[in-house]
PDB file of N, CA and C in Angstrom:
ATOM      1  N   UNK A   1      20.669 -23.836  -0.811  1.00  0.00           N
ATOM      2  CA  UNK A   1      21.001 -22.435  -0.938  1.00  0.00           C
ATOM      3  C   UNK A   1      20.228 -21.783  -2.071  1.00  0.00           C
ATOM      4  N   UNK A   2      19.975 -22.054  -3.121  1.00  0.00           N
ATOM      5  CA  UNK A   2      19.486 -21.947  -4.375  1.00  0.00           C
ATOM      6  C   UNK A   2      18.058 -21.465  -3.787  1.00  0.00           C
ATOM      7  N   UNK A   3      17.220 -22.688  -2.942  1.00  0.00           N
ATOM      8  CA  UNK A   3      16.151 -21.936  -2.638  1.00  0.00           C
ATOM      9  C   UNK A   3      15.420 -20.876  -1.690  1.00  0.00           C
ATOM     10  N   UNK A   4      16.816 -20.873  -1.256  1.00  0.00           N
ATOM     11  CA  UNK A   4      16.830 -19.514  -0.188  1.00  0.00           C
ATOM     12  C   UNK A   4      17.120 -18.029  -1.075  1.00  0.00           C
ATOM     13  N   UNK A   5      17.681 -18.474  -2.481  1.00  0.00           N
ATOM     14  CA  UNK A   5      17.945 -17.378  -3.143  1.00  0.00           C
ATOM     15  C   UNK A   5      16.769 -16.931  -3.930  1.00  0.00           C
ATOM     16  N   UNK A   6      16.084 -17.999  -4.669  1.00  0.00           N
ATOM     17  CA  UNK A   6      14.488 -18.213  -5.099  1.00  0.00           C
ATOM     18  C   UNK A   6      13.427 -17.819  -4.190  1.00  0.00           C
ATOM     19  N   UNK A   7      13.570 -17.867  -3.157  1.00  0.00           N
ATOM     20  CA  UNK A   7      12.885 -17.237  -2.421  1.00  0.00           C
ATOM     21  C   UNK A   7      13.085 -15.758  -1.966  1.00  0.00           C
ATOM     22  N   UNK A   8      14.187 -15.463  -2.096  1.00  0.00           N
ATOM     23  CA  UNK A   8      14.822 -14.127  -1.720  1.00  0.00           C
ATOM     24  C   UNK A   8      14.399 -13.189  -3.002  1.00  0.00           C
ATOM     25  N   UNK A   9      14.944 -13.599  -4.120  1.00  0.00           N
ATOM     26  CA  UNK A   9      14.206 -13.216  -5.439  1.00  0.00           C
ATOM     27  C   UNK A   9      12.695 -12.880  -5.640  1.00  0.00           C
ATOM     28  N   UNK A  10      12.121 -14.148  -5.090  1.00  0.00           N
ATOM     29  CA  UNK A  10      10.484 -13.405  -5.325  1.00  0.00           C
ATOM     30  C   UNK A  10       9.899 -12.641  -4.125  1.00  0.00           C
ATOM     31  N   UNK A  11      10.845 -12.603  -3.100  1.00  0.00           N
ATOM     32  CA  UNK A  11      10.303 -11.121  -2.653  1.00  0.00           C
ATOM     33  C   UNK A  11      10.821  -9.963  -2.700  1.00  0.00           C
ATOM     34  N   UNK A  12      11.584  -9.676  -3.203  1.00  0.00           N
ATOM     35  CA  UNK A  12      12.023  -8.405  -3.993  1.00  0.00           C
ATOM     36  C   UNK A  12      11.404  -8.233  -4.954  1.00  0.00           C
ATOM     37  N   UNK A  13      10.976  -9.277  -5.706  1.00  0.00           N
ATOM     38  CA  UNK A  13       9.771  -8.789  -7.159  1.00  0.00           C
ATOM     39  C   UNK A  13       8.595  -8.463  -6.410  1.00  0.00           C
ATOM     40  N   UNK A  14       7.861  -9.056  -5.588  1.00  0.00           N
ATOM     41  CA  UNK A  14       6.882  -9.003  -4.905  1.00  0.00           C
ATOM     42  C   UNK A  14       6.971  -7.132  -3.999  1.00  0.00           C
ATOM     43  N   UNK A  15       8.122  -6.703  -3.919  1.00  0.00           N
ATOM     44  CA  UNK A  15       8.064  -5.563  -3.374  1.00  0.00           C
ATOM     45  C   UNK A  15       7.973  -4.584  -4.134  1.00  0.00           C
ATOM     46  N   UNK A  16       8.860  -4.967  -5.348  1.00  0.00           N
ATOM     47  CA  UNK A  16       9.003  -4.003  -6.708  1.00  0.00           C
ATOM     48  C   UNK A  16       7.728  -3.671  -6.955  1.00  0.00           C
ATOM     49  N   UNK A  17       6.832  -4.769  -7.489  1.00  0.00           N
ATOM     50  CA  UNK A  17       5.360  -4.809  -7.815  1.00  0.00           C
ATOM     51  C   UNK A  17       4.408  -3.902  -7.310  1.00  0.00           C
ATOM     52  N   UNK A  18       5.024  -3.885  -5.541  1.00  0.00           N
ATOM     53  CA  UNK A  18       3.657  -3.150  -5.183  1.00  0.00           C
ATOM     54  C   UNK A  18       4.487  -1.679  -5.115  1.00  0.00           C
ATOM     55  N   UNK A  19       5.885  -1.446  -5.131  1.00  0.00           N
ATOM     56  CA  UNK A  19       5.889   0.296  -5.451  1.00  0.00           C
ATOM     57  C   UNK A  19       5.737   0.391  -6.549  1.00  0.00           C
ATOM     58  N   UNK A  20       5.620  -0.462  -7.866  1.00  0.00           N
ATOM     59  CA  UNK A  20       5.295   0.211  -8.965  1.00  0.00           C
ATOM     60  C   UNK A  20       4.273   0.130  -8.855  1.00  0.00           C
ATOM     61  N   UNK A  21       3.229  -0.451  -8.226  1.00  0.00           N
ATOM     62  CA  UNK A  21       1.397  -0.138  -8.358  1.00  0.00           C
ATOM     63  C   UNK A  21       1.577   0.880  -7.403  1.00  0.00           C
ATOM     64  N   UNK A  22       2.362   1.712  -6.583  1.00  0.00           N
ATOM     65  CA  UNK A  22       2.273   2.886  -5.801  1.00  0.00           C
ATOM     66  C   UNK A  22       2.651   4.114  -6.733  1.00  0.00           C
ATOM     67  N   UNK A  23       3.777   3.857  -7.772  1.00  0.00           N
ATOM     68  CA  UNK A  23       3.799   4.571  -8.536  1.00  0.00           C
ATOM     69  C   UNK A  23       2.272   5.196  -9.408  1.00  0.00           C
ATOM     70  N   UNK A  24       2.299   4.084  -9.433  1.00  0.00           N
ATOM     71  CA  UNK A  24       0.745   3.812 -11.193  1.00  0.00           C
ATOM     72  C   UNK A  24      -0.090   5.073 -10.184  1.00  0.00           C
ATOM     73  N   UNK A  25      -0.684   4.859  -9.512  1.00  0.00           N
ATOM     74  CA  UNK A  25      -1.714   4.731  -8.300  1.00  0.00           C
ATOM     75  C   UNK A  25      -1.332   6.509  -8.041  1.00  0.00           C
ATOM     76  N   UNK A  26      -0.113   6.641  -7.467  1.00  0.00           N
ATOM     77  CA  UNK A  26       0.219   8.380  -7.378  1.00  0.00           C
ATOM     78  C   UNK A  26       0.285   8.941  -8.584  1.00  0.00           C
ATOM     79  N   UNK A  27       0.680   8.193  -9.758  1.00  0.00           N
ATOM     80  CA  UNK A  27       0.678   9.069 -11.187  1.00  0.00           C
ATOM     81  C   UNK A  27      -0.795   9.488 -11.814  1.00  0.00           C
ATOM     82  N   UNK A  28      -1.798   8.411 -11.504  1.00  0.00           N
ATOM     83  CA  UNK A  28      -3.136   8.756 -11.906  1.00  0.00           C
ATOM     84  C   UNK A  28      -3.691   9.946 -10.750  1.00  0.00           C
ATOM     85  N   UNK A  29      -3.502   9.915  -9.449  1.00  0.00           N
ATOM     86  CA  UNK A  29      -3.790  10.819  -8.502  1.00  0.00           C
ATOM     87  C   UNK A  29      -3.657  12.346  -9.214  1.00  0.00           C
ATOM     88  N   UNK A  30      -2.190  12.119  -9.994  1.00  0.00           N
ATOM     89  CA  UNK A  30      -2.178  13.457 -10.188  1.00  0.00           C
ATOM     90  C   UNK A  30      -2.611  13.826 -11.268  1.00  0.00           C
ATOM     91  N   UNK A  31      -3.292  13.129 -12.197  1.00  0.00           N
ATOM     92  CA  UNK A  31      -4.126  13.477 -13.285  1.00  0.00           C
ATOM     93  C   UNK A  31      -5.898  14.284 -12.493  1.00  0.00           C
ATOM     94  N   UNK A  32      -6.041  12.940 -12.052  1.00  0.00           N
ATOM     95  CA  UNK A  32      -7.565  13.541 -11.597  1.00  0.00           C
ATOM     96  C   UNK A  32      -7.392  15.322 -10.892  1.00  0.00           C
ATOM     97  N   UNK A  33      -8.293  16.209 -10.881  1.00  0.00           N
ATOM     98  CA  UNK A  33      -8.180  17.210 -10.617  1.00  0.00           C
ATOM     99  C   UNK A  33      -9.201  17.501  -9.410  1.00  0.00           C
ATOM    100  N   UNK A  34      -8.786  17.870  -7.897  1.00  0.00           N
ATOM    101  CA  UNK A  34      -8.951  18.292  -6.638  1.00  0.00           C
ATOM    102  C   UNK A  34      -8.224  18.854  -6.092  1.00  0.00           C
ATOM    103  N   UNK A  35      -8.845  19.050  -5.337  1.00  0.00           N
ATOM    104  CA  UNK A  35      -7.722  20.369  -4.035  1.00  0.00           C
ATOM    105  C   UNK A  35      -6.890  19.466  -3.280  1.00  0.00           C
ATOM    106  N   UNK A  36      -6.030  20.427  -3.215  1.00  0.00           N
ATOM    107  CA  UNK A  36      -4.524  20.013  -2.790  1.00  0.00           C
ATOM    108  C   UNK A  36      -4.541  19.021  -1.487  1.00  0.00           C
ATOM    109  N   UNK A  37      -5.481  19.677  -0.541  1.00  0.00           N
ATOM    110  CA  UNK A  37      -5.613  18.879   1.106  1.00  0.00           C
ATOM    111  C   UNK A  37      -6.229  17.655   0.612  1.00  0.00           C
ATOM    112  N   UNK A  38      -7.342  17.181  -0.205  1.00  0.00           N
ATOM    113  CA  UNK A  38      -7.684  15.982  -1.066  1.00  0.00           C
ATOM    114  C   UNK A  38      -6.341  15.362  -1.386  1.00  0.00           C
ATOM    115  N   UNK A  39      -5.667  15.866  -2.252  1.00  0.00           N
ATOM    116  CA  UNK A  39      -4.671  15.028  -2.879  1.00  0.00           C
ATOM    117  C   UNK A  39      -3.991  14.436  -2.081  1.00  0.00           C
ATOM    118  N   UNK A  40      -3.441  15.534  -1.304  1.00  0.00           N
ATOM    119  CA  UNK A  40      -2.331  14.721  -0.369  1.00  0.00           C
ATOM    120  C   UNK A  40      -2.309  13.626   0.318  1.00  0.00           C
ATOM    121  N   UNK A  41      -3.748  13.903   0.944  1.00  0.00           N
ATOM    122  CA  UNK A  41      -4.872  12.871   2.059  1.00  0.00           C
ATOM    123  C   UNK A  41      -4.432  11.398   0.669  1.00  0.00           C
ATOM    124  N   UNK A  42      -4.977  11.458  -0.538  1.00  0.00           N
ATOM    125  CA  UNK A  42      -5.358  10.865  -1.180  1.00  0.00           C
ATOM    126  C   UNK A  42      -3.854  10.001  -1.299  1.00  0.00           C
ATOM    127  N   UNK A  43      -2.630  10.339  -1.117  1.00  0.00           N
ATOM    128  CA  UNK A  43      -1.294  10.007  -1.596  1.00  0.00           C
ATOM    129  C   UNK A  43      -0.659   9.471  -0.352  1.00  0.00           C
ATOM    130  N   UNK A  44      -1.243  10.342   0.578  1.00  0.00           N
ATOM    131  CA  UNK A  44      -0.986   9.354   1.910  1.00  0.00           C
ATOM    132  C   UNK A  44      -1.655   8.338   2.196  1.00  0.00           C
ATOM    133  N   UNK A  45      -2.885   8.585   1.571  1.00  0.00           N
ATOM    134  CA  UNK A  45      -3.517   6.587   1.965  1.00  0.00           C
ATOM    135  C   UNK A  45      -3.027   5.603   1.123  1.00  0.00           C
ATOM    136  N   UNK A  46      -2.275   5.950  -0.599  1.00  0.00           N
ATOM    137  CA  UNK A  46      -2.073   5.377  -0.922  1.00  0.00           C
ATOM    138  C   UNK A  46      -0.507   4.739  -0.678  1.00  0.00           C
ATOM    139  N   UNK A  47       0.258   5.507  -0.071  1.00  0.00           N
ATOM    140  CA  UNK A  47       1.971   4.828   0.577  1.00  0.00           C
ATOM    141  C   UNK A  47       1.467   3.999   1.661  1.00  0.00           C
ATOM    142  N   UNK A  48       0.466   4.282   2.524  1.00  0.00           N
ATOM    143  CA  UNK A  48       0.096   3.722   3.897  1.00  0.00           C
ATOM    144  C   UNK A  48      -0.185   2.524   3.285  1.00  0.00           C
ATOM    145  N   UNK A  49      -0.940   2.057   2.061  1.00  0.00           N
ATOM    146  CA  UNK A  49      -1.470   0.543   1.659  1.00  0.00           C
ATOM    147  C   UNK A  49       0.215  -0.031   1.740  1.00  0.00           C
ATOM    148  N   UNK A  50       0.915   1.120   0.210  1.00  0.00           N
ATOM    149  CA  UNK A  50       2.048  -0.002  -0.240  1.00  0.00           C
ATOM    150  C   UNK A  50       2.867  -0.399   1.013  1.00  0.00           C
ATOM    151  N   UNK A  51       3.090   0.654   2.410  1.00  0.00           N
ATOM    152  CA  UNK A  51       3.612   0.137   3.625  1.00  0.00           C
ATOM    153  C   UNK A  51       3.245  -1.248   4.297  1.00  0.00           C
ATOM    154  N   UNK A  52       2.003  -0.959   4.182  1.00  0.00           N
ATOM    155  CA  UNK A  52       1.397  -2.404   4.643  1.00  0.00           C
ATOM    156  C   UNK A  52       1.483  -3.486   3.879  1.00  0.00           C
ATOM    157  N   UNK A  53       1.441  -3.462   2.589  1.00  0.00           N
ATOM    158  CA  UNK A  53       1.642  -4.333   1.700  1.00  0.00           C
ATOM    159  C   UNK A  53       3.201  -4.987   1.865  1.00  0.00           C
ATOM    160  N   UNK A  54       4.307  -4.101   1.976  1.00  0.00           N
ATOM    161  CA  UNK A  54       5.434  -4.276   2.211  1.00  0.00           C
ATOM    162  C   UNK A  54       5.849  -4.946   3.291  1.00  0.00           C
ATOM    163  N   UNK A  55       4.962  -4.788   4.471  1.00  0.00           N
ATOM    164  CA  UNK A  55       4.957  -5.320   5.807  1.00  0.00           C
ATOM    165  C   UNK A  55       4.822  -6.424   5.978  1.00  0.00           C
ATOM    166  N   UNK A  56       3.732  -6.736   4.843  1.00  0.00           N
ATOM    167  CA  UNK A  56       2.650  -8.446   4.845  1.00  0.00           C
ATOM    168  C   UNK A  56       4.002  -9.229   4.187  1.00  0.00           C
ATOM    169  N   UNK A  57       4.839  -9.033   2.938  1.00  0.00           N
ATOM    170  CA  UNK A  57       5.691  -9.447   2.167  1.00  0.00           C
ATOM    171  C   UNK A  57       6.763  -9.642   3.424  1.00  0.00           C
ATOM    172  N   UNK A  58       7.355  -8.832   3.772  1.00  0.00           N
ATOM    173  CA  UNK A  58       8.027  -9.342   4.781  1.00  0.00           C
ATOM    174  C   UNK A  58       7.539 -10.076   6.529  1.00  0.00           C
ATOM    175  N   UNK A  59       6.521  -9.782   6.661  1.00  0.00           N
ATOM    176  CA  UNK A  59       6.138 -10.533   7.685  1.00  0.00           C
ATOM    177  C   UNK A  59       5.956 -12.325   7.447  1.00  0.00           C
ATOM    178  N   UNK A  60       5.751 -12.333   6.035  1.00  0.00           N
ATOM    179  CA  UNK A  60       5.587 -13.828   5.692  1.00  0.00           C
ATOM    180  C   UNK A  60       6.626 -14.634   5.175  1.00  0.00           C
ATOM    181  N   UNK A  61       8.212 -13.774   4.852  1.00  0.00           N
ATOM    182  CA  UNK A  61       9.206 -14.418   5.121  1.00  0.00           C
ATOM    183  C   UNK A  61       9.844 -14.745   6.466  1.00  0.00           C
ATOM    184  N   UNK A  62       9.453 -13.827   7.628  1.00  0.00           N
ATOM    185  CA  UNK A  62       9.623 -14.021   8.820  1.00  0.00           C
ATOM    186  C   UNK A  62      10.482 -12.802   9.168  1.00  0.00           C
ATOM    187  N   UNK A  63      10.402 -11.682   8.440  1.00  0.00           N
ATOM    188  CA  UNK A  63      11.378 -11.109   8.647  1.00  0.00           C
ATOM    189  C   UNK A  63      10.853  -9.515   8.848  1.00  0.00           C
ATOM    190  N   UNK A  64       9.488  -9.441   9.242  1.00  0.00           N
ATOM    191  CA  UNK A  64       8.932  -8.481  10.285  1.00  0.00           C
ATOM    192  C   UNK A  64       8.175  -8.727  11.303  1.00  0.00           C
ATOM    193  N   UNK A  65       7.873  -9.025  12.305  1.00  0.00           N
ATOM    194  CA  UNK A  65       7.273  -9.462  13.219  1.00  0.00           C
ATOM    195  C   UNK A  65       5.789  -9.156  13.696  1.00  0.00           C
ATOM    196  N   UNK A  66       6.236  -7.613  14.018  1.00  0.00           N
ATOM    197  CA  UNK A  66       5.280  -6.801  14.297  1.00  0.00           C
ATOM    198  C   UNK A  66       3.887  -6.402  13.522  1.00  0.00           C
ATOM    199  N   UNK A  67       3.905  -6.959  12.332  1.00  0.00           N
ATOM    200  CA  UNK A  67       2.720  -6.755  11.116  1.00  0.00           C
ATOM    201  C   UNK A  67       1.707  -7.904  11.505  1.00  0.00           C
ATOM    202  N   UNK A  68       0.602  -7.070  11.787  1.00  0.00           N
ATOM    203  CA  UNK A  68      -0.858  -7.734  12.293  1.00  0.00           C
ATOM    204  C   UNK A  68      -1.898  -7.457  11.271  1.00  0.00           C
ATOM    205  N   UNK A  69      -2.342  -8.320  10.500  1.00  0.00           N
ATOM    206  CA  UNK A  69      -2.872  -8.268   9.501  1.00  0.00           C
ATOM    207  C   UNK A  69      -4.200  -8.038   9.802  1.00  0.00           C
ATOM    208  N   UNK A  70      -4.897  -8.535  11.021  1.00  0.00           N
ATOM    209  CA  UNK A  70      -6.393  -8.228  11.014  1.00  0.00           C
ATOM    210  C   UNK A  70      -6.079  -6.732  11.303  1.00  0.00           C
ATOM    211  N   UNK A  71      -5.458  -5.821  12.178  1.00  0.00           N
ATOM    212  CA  UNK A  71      -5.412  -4.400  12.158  1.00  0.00           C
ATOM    213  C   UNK A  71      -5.203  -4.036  10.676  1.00  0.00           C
ATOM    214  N   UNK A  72      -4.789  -4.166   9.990  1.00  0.00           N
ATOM    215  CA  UNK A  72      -4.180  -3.130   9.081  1.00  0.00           C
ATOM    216  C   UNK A  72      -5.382  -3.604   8.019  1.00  0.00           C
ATOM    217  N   UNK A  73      -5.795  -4.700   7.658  1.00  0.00           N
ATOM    218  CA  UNK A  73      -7.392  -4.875   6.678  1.00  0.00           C
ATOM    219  C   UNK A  73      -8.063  -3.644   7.627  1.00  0.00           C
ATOM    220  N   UNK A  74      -8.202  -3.470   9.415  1.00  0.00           N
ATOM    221  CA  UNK A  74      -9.233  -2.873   9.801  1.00  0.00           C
ATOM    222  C   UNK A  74      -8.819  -1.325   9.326  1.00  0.00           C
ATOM    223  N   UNK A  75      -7.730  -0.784   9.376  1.00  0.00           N
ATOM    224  CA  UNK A  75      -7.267   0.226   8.946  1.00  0.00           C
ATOM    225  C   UNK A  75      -7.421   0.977   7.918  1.00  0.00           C
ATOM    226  N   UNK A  76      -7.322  -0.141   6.442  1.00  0.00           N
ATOM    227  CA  UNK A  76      -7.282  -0.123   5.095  1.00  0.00           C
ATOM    228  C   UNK A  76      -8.745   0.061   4.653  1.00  0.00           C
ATOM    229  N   UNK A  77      -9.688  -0.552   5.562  1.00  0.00           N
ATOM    230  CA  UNK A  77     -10.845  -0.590   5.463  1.00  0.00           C
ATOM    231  C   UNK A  77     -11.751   1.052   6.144  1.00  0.00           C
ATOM    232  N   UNK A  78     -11.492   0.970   7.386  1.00  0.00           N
ATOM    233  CA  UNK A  78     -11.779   2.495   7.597  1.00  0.00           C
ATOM    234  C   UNK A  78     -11.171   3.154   6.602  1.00  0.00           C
ATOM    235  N   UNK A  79      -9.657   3.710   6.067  1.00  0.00           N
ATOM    236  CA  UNK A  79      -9.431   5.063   5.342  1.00  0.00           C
ATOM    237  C   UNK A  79     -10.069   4.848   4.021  1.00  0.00           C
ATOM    238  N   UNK A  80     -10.555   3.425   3.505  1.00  0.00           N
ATOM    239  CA  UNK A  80     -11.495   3.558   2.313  1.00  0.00           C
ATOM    240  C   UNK A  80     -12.795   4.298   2.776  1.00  0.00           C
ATOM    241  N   UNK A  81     -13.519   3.656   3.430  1.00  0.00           N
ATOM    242  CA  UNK A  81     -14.798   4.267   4.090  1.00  0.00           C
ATOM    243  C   UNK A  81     -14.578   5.543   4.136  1.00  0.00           C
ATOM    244  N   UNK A  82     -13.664   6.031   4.370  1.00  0.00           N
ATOM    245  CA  UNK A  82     -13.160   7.667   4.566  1.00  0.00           C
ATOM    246  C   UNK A  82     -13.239   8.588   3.532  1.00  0.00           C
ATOM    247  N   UNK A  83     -12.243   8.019   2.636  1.00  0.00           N
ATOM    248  CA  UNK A  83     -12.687   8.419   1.249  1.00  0.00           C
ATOM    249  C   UNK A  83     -13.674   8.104   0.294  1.00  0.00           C
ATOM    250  N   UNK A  84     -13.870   7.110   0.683  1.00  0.00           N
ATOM    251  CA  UNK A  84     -15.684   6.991  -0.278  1.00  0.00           C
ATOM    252  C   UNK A  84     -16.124   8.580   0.243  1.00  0.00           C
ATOM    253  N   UNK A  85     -16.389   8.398   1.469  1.00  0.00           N
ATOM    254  CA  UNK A  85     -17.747   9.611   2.330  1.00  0.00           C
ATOM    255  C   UNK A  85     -17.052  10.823   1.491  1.00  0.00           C
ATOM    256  N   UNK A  86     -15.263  11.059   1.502  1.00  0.00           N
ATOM    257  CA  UNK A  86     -14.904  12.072   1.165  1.00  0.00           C
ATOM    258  C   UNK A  86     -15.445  12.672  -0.408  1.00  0.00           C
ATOM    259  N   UNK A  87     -15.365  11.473  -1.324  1.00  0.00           N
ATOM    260  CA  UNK A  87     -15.845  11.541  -2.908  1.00  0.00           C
ATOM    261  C   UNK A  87     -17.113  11.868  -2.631  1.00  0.00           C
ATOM    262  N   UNK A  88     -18.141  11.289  -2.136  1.00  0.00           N
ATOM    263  CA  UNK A  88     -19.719  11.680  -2.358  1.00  0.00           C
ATOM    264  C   UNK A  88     -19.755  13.247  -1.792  1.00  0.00           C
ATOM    265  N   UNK A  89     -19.005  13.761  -1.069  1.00  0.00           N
ATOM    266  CA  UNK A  89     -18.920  14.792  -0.980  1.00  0.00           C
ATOM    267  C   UNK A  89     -18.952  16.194  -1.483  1.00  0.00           C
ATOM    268  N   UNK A  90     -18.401  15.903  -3.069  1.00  0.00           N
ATOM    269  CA  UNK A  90     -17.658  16.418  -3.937  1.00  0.00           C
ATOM    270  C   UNK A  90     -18.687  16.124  -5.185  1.00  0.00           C
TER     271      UNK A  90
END
């Protein structure tokens, strides 16, 4: 039982972790200075990671199913590409 609780424990830290790097991540967003349709874009790609991130954490206790990891690298990978093109833009 103990290590079902040890295990239960480090993925709740493991989840904490990545909304506080979602925090960090939206708090610097709003330092840098761009237009609003930028930002937002910019705040929605960054919940879309911690979602996925959240997904992977629970998909590897067994306790989401549906999380396909080669899609969502392909995903994570296009909306970077996206915003790179978007920054050189600017």
């Amino acid at each position: 039982m103990t290590d079902y609780t040890e295990k239960e424990a480090k993925v709740i830290d493991n989840i904490a972790k990545t909304l506080e790097q979602l925090d960090t991540n939206l708090a610097n967003l709003e330092s840098n200075e761009m237009d609003a349709k930028q930002h937002s874009f910019k705040e929605w790609i960054e919940e879309r990671k911690a979602i996925h991130e959240i997904k992977h954490i629970m998909s590897e206790i067994g306790k989401y199913a549906k999380y396909d990891e080669k899609s969502a690298l392909a995903d994570e990978k296009e909306l970077e590409e996206f915003v790179t093109k978007l920054d050189s833009q600017n």
